[in-house]
N, C-alpha and C. Protein backbone atom coordinates (compact mmCIF):
# COMPACT_ATOMS: atom_id res chain seq x y z
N UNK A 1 0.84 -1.18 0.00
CA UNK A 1 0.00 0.00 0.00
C UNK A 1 0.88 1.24 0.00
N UNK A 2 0.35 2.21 -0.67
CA UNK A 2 1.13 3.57 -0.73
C UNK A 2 0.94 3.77 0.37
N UNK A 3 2.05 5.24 0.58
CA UNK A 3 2.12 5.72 2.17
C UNK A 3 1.10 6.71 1.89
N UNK A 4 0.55 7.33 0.46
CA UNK A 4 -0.96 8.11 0.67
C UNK A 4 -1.56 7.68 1.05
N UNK A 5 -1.95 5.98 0.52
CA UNK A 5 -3.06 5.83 0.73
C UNK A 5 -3.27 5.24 2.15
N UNK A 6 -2.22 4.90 2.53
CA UNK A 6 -2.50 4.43 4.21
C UNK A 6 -2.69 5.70 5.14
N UNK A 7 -1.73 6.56 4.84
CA UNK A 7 -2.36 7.90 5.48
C UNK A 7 -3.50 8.05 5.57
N UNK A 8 -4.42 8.25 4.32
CA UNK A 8 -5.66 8.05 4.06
C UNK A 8 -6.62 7.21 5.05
N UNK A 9 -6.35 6.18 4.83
CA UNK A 9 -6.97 5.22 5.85
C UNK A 9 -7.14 5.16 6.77
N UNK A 10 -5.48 5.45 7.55
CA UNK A 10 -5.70 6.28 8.88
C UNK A 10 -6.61 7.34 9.26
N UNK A 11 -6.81 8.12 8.56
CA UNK A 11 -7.03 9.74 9.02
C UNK A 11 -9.01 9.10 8.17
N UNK A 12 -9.15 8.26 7.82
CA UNK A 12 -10.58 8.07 7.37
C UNK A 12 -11.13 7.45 8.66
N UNK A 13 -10.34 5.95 8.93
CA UNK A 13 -10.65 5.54 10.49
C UNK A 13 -10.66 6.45 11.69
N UNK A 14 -10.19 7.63 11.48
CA UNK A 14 -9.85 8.61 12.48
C UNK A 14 -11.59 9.30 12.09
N UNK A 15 -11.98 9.53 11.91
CA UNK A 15 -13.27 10.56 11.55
C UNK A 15 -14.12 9.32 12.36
N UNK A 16 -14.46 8.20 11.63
CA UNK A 16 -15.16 6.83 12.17
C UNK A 16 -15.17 7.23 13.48
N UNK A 17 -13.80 6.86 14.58
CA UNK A 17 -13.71 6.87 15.77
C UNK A 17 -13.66 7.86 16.59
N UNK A 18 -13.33 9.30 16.33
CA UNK A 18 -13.68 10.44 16.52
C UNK A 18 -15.30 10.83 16.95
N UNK A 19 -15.57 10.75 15.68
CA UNK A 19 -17.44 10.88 15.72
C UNK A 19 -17.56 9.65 16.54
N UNK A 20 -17.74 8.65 16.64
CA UNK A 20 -18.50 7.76 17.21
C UNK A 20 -17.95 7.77 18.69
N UNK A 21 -16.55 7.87 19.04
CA UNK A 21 -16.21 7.69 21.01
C UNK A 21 -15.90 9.21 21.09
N UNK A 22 -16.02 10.40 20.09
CA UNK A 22 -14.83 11.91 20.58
C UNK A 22 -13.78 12.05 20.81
N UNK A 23 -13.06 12.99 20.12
CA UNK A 23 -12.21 12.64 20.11
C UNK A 23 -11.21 12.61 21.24
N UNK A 24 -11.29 12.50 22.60
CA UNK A 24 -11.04 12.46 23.70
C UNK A 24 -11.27 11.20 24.89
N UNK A 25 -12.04 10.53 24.77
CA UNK A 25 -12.34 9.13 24.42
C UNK A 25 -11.51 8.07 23.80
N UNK A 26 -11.63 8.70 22.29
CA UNK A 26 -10.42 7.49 21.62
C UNK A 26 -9.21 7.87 21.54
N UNK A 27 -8.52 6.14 20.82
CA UNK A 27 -7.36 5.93 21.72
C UNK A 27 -6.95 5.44 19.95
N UNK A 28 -5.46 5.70 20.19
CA UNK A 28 -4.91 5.39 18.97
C UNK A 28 -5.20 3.89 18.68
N UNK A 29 -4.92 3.46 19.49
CA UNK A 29 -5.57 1.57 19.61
C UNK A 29 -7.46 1.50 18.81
N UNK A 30 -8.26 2.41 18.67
CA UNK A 30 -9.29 2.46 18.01
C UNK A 30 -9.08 2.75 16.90
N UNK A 31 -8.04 3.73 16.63
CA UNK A 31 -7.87 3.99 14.92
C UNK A 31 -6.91 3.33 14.78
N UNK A 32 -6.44 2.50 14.70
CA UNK A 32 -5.56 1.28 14.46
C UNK A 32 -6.60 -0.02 13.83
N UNK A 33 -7.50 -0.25 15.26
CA UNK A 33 -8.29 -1.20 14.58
C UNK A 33 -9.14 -0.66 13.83
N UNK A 34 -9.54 0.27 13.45
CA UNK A 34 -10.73 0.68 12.99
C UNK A 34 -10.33 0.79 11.25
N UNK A 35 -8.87 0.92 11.52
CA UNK A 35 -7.93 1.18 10.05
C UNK A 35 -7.14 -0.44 9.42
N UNK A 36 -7.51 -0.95 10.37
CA UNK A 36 -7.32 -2.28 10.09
C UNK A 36 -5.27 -2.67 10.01
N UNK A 37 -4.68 -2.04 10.75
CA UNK A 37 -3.34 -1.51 10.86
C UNK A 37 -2.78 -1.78 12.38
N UNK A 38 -1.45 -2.13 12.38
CA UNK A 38 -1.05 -2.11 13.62
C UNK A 38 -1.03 -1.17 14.27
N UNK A 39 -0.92 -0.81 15.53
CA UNK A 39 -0.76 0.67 16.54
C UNK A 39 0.47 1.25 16.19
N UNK A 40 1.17 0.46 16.05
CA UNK A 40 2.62 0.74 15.51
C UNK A 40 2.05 1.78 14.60
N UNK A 41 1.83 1.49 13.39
CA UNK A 41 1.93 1.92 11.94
C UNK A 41 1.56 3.46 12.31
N UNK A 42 0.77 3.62 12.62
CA UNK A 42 -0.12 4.46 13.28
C UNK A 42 1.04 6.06 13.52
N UNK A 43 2.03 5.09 14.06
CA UNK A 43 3.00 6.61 15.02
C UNK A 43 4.17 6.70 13.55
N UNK A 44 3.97 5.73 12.71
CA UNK A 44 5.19 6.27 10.99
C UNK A 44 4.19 6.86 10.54
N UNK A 45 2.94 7.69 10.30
CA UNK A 45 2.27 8.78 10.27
C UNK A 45 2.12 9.81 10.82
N UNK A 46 1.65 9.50 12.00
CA UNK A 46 1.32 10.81 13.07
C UNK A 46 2.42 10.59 14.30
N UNK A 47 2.12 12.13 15.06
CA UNK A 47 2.76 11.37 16.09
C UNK A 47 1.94 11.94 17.19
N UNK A 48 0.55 11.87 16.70
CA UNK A 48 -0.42 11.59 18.09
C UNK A 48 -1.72 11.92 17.69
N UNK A 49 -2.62 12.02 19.12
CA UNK A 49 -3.80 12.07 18.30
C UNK A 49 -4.26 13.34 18.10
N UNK A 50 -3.67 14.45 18.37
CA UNK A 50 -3.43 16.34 17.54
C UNK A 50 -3.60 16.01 16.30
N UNK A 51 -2.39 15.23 16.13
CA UNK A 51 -1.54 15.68 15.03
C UNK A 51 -2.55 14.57 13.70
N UNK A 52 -3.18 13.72 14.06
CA UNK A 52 -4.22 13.22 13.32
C UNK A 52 -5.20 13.96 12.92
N UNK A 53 -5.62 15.01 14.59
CA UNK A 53 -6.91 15.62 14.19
C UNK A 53 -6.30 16.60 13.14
N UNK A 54 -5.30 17.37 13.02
CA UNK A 54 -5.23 18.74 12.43
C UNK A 54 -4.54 18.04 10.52
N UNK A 55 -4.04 16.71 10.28
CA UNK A 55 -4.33 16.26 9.36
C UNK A 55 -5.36 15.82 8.44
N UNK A 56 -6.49 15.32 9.09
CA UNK A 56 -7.99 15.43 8.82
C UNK A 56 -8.10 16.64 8.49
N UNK A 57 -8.26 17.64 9.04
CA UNK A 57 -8.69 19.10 9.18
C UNK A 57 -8.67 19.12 7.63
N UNK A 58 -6.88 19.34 7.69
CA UNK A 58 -6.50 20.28 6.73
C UNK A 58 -6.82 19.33 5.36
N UNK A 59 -6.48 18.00 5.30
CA UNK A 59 -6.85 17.29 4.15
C UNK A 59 -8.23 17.50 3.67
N UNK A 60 -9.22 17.23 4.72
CA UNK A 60 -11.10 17.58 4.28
C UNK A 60 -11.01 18.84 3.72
N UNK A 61 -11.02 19.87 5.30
CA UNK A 61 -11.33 20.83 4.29
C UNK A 61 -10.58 21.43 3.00
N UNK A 62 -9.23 21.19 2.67
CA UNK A 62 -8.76 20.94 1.44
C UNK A 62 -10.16 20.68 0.04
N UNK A 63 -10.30 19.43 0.76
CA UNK A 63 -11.35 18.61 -0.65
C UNK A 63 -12.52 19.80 -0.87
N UNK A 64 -12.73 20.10 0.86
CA UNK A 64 -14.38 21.05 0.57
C UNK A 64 -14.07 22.39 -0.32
N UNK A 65 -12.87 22.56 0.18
CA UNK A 65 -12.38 24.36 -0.82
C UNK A 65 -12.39 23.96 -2.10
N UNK A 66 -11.69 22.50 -2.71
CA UNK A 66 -12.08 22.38 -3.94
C UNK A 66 -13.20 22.33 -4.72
N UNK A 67 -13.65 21.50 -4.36
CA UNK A 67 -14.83 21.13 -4.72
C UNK A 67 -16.06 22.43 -4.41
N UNK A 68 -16.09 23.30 -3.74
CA UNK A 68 -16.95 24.37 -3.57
C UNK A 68 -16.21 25.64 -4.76
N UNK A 69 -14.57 25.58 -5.26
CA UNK A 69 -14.32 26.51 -6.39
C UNK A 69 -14.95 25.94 -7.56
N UNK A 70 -14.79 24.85 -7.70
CA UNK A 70 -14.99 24.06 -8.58
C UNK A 70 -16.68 24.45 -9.25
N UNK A 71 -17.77 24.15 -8.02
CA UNK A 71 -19.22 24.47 -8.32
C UNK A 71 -18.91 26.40 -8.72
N UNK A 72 -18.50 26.97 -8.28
CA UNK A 72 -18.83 28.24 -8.57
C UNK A 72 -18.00 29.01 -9.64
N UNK A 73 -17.18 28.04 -10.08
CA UNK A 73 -15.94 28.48 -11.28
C UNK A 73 -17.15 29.04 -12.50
N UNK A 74 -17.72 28.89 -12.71
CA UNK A 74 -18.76 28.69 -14.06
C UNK A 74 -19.58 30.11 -14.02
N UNK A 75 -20.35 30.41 -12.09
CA UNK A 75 -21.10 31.20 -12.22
C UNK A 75 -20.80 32.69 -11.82
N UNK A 76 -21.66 34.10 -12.62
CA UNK A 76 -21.17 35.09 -12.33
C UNK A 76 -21.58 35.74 -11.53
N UNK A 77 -22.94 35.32 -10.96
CA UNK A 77 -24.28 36.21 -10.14
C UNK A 77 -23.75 35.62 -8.67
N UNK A 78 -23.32 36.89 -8.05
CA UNK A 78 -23.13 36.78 -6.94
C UNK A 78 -24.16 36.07 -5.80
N UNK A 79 -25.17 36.48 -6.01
CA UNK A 79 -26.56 36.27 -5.16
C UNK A 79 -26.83 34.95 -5.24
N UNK A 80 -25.98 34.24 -6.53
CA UNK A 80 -25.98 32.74 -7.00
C UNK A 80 -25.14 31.74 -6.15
N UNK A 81 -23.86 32.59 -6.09
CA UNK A 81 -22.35 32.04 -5.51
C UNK A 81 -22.69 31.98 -4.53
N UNK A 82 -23.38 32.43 -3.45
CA UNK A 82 -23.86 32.67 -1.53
C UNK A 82 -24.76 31.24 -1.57
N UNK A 83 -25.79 31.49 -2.39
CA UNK A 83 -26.68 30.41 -2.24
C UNK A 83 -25.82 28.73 -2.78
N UNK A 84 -24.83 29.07 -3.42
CA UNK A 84 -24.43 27.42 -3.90
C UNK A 84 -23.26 26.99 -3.18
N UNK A 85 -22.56 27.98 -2.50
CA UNK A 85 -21.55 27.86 -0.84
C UNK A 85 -22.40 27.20 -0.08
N UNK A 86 -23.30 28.19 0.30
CA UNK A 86 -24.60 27.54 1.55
C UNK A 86 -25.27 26.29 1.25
N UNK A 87 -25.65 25.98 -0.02
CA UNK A 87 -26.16 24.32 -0.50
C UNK A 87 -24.99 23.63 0.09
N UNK A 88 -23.87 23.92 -0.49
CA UNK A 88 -22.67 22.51 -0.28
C UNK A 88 -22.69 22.41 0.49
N UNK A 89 -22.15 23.38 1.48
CA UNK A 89 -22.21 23.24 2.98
C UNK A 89 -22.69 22.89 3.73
N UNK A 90 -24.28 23.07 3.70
CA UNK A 90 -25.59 22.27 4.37
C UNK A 90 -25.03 20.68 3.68
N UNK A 91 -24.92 20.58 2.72
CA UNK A 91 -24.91 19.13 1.92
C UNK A 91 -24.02 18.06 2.30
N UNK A 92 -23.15 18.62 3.23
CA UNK A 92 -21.96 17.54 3.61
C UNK A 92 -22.53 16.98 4.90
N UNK A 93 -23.59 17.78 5.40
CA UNK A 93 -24.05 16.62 6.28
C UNK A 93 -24.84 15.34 6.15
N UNK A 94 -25.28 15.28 4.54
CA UNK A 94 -25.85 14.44 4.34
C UNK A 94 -24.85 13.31 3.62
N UNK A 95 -23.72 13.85 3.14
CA UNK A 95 -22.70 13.34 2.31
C UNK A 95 -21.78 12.78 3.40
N UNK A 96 -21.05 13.36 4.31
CA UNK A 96 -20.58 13.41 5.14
C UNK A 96 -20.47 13.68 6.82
N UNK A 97 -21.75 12.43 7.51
CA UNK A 97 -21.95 12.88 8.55
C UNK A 97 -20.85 13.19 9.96
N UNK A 98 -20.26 11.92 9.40
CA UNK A 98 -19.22 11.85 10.40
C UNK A 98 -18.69 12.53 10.70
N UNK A 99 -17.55 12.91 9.31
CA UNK A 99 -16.33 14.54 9.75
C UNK A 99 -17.48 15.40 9.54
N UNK A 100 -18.40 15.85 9.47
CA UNK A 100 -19.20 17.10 9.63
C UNK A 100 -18.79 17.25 11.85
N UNK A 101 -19.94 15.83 12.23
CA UNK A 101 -19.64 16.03 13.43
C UNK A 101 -18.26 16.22 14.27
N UNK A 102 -17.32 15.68 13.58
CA UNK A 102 -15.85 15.97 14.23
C UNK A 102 -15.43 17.10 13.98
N UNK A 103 -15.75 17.61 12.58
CA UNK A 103 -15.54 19.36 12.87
C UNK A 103 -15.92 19.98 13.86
N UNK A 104 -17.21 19.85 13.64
CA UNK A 104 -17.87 20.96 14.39
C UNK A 104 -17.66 20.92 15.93
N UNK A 105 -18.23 19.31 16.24
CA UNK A 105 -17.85 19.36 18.06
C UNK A 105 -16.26 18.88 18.20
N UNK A 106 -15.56 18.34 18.28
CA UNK A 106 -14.51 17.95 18.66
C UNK A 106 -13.34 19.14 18.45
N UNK A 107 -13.10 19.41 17.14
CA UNK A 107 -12.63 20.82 16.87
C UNK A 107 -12.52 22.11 18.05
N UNK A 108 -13.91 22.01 18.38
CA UNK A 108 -14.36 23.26 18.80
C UNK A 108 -13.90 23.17 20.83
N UNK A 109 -14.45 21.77 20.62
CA UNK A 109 -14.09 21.03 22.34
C UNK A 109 -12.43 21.36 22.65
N UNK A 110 -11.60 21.24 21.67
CA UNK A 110 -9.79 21.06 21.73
C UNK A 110 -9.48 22.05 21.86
N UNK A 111 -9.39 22.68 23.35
CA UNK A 111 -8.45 23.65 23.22
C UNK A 111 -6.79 24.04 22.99
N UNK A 112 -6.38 23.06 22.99
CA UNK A 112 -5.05 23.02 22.61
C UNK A 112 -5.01 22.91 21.13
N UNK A 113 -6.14 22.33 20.30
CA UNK A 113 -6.21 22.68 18.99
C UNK A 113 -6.29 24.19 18.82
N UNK A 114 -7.43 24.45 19.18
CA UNK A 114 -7.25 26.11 19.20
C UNK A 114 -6.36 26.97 19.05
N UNK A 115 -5.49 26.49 20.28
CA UNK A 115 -4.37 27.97 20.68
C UNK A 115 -3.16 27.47 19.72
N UNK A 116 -3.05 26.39 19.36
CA UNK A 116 -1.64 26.08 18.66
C UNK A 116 -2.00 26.12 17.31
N UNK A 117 -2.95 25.45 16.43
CA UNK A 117 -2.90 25.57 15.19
C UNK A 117 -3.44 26.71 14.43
N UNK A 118 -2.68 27.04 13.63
CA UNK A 118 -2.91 27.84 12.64
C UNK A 118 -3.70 27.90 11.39
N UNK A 119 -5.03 28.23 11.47
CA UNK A 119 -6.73 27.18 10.85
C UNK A 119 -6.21 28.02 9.38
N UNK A 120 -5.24 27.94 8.66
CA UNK A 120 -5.16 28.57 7.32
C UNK A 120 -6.53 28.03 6.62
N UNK A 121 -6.80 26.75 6.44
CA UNK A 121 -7.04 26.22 5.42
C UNK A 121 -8.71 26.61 5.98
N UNK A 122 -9.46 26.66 7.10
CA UNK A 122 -10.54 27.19 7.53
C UNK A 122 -10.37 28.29 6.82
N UNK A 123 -9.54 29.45 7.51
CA UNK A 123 -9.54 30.86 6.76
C UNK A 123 -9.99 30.88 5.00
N UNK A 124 -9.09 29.71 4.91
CA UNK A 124 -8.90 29.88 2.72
C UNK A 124 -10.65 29.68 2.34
N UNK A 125 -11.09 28.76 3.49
CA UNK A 125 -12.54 28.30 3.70
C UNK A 125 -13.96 29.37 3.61
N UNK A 126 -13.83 30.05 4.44
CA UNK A 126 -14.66 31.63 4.63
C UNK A 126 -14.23 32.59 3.85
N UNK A 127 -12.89 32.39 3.60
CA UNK A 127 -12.59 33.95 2.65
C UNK A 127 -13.28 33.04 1.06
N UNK A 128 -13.88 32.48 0.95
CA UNK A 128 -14.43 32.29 -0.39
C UNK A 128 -15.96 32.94 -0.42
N UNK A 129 -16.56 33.58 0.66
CA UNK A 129 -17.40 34.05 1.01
C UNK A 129 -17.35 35.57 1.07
N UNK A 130 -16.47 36.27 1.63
CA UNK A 130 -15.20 37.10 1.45
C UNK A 130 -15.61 38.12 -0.47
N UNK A 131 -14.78 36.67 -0.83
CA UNK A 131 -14.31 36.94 -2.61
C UNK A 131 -15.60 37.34 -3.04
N UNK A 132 -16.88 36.61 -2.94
CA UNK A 132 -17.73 36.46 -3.61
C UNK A 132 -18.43 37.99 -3.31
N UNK A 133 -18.43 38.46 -1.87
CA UNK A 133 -18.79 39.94 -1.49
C UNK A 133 -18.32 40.56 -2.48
N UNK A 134 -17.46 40.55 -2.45
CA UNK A 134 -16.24 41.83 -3.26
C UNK A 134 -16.82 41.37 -4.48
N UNK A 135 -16.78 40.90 -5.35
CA UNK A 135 -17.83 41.03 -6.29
C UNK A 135 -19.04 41.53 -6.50
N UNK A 136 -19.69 40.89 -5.63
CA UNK A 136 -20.87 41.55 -5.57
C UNK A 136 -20.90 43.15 -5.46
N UNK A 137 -19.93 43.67 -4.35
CA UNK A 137 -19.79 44.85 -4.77
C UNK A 137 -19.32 45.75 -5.90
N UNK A 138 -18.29 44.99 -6.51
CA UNK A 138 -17.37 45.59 -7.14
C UNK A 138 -19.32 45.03 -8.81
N UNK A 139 -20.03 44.54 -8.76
CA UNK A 139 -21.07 44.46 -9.93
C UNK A 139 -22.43 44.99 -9.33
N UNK A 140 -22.15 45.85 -7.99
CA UNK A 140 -23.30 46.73 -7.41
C UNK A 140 -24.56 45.90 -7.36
N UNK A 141 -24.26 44.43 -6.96
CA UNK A 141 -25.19 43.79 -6.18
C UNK A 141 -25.32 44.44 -5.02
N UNK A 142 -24.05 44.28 -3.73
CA UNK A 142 -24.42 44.29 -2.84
C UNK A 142 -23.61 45.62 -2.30
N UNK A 143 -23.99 46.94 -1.24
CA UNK A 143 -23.75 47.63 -0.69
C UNK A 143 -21.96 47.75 -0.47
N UNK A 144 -21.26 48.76 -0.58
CA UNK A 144 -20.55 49.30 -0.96
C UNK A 144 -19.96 49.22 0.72
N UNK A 145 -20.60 49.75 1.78
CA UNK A 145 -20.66 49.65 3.12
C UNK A 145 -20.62 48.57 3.41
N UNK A 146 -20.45 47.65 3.37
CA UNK A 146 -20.62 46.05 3.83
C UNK A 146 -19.35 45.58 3.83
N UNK A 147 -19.07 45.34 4.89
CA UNK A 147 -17.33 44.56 5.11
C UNK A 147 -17.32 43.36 4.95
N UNK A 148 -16.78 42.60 3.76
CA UNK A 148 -16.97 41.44 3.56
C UNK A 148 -16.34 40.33 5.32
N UNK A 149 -15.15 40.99 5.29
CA UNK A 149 -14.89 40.43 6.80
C UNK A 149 -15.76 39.84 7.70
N UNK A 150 -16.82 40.85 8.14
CA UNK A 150 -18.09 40.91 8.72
C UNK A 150 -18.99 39.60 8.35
N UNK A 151 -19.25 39.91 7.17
CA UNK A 151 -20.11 39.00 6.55
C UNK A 151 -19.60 37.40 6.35
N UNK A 152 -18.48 37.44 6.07
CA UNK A 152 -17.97 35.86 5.70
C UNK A 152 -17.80 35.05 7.24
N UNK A 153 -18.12 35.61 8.29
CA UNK A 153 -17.70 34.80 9.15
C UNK A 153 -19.51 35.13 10.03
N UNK A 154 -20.24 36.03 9.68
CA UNK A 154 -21.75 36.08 10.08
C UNK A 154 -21.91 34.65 9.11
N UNK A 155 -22.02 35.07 7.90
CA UNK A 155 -22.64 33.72 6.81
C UNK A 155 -22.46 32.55 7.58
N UNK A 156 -21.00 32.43 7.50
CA UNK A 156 -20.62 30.70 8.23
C UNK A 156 -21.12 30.30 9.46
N UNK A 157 -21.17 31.57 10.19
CA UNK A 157 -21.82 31.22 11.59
C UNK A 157 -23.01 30.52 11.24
N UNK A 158 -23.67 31.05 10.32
CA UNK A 158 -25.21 31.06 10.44
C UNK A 158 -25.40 29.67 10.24
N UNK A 159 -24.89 29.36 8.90
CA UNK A 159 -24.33 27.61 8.20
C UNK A 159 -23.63 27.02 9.17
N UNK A 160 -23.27 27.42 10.18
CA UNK A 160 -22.15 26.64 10.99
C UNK A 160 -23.87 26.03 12.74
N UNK A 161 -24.39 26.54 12.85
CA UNK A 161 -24.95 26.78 13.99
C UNK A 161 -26.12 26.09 13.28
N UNK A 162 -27.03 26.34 11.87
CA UNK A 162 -28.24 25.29 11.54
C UNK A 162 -27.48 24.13 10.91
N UNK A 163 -26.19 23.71 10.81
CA UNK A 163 -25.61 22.43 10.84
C UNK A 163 -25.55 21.73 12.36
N UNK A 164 -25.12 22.60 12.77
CA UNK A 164 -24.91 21.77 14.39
C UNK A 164 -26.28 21.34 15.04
N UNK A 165 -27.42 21.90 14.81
CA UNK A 165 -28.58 21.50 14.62
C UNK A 165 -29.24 20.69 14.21
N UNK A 166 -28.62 20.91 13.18
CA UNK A 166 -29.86 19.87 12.09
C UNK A 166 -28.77 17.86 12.55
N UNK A 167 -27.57 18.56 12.96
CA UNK A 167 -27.33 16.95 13.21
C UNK A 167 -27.46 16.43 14.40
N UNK A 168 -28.08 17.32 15.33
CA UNK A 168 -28.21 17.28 17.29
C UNK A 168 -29.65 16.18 16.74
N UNK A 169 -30.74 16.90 15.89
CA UNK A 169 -31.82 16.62 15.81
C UNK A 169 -31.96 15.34 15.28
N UNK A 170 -33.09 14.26 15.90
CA UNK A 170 -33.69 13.38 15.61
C UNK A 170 -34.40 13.77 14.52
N UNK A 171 -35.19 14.73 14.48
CA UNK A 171 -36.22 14.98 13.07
C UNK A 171 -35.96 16.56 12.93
N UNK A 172 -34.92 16.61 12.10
CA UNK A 172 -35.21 18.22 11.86
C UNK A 172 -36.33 19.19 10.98
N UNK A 173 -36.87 20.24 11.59
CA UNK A 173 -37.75 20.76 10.89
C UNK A 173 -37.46 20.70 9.24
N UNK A 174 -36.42 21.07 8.90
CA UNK A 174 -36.38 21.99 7.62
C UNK A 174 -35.33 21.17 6.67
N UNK A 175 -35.42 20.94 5.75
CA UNK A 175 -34.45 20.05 4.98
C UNK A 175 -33.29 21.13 4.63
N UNK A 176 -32.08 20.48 4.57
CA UNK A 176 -31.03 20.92 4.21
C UNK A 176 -31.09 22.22 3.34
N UNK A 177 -31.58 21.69 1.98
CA UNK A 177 -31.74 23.13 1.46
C UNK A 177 -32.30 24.17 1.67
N UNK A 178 -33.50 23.69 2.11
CA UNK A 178 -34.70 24.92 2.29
C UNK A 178 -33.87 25.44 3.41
N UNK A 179 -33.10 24.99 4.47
CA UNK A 179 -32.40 25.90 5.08
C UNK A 179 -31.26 26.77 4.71
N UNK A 180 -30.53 26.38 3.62
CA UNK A 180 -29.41 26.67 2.99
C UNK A 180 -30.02 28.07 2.24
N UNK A 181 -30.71 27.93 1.19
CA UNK A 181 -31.95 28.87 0.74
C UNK A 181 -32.64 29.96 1.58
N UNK A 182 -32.60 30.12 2.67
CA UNK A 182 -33.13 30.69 3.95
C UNK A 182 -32.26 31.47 4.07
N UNK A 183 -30.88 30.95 4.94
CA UNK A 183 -30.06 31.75 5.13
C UNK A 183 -29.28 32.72 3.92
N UNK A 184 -29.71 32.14 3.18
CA UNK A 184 -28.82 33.32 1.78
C UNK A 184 -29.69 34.05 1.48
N UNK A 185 -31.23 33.38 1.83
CA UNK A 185 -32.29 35.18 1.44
C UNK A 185 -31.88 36.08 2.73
N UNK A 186 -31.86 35.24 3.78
CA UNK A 186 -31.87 36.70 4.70
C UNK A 186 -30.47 37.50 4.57
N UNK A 187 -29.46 36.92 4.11
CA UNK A 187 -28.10 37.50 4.42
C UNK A 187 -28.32 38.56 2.75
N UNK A 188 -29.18 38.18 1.74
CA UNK A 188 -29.62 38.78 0.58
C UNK A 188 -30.62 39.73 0.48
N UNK A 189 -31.19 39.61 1.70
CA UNK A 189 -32.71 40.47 1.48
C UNK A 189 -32.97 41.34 3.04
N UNK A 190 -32.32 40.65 4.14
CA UNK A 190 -32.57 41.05 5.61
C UNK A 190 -34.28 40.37 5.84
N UNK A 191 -34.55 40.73 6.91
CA UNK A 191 -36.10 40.15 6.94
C UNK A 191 -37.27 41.77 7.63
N UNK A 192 -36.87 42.66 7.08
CA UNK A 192 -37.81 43.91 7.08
C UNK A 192 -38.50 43.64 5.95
N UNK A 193 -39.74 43.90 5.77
CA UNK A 193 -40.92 44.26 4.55
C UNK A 193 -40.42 45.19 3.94
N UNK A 194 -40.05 45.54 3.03
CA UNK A 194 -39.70 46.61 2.46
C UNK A 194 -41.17 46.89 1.49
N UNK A 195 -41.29 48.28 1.66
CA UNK A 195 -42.12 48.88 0.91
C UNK A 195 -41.89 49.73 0.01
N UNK A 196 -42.78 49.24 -1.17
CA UNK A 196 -42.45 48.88 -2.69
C UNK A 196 -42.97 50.51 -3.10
């Protein structure tokens, strides 16, 4: 086996056992068996269970930054690009329940993840939200006054908080999209009546 693809394997069994015991709970001895690999093998990859989580990290969300340029390479309507960020994003919980949940809670639980790593690849993540503002402004969609700063990390919150939701929930109200769709009218429209 390549050393990608066992990496791979590792850091796939790592999401498995993460989500299912937290990652505080498991024990390299779970992603070993879970990877079908000795414990050994385990430490000629990583050299712990940080250094697993912040390889996951950066490898996923890697794939998600691609794959989210990728959908919006084509389109020019800003108001388009918000709403097809917010689809994907809602969408990996259905694609991807597992590392959805290890992002969101385990991530967030690590404080020593926190203070030591350097979330570039998060950042490269939201500033695509960012880009898409600045367009919008720069084609007088959207307000001239509007700090994309502001906004790219309101947006994600918003996507970040009806994800953590919708996967707490046994029966969630609102399907993925129609929530995804929601949050890009209000971040597109606000929710005042405007009179016509």
């Amino acid at each position: 086996m390549r050393v990608s693809d066992k990496h791979q394997k590792i850091t796939q069994a790592a999401v498995k056992v993460f989500a299912r015991k937290g990652f505080f709970n498991a024990r390299i001895s779970d992603i070993a068996k879970e990877a079908k690999v000795a414990d050994g093998t385990i430490y000629l990859y990583f050299n712990n269970k940080y250094d697993i989580l912040i390889s996951l990290f950066e490898d996923e969300i890697g794939k998600i930054i691609l794959k989210v340029k990728l959908l919006l390479e084509n389109e020019t309507d800003p108001l388009k690009m918000l709403e097809i960020y917010a689809i994907h994003h809602m969408s990996l919980l259905q694609d991807q329940k597992d590392l959805v949940e290890v992002l969101q809670m385990e991530l967030r639980q690590s404080n020593k993840f926190i203070k030591e790593y350097r979330n570039t690849k998060f950042i490269e993540y939201i500033d695509i939200v960012s880009d898409i503002v600045h367009k919008g402004q720069q084609s007088g969609h959207f307000r001239q006054e509007v700090m994309p700063g502001v906004v790219k990390r309101a947006f994600f919150g918003a996507l970040d908080e009806m994800s953590r939701l919708w996967s707490l929930s046994a029966k969630p109200k609102y399907t993925l999209e129609d929530t995804a769709r929601q949050i890009t009218d209000i971040f597109q429209h606000g929710i005042v009546v405007r009179n016509s």
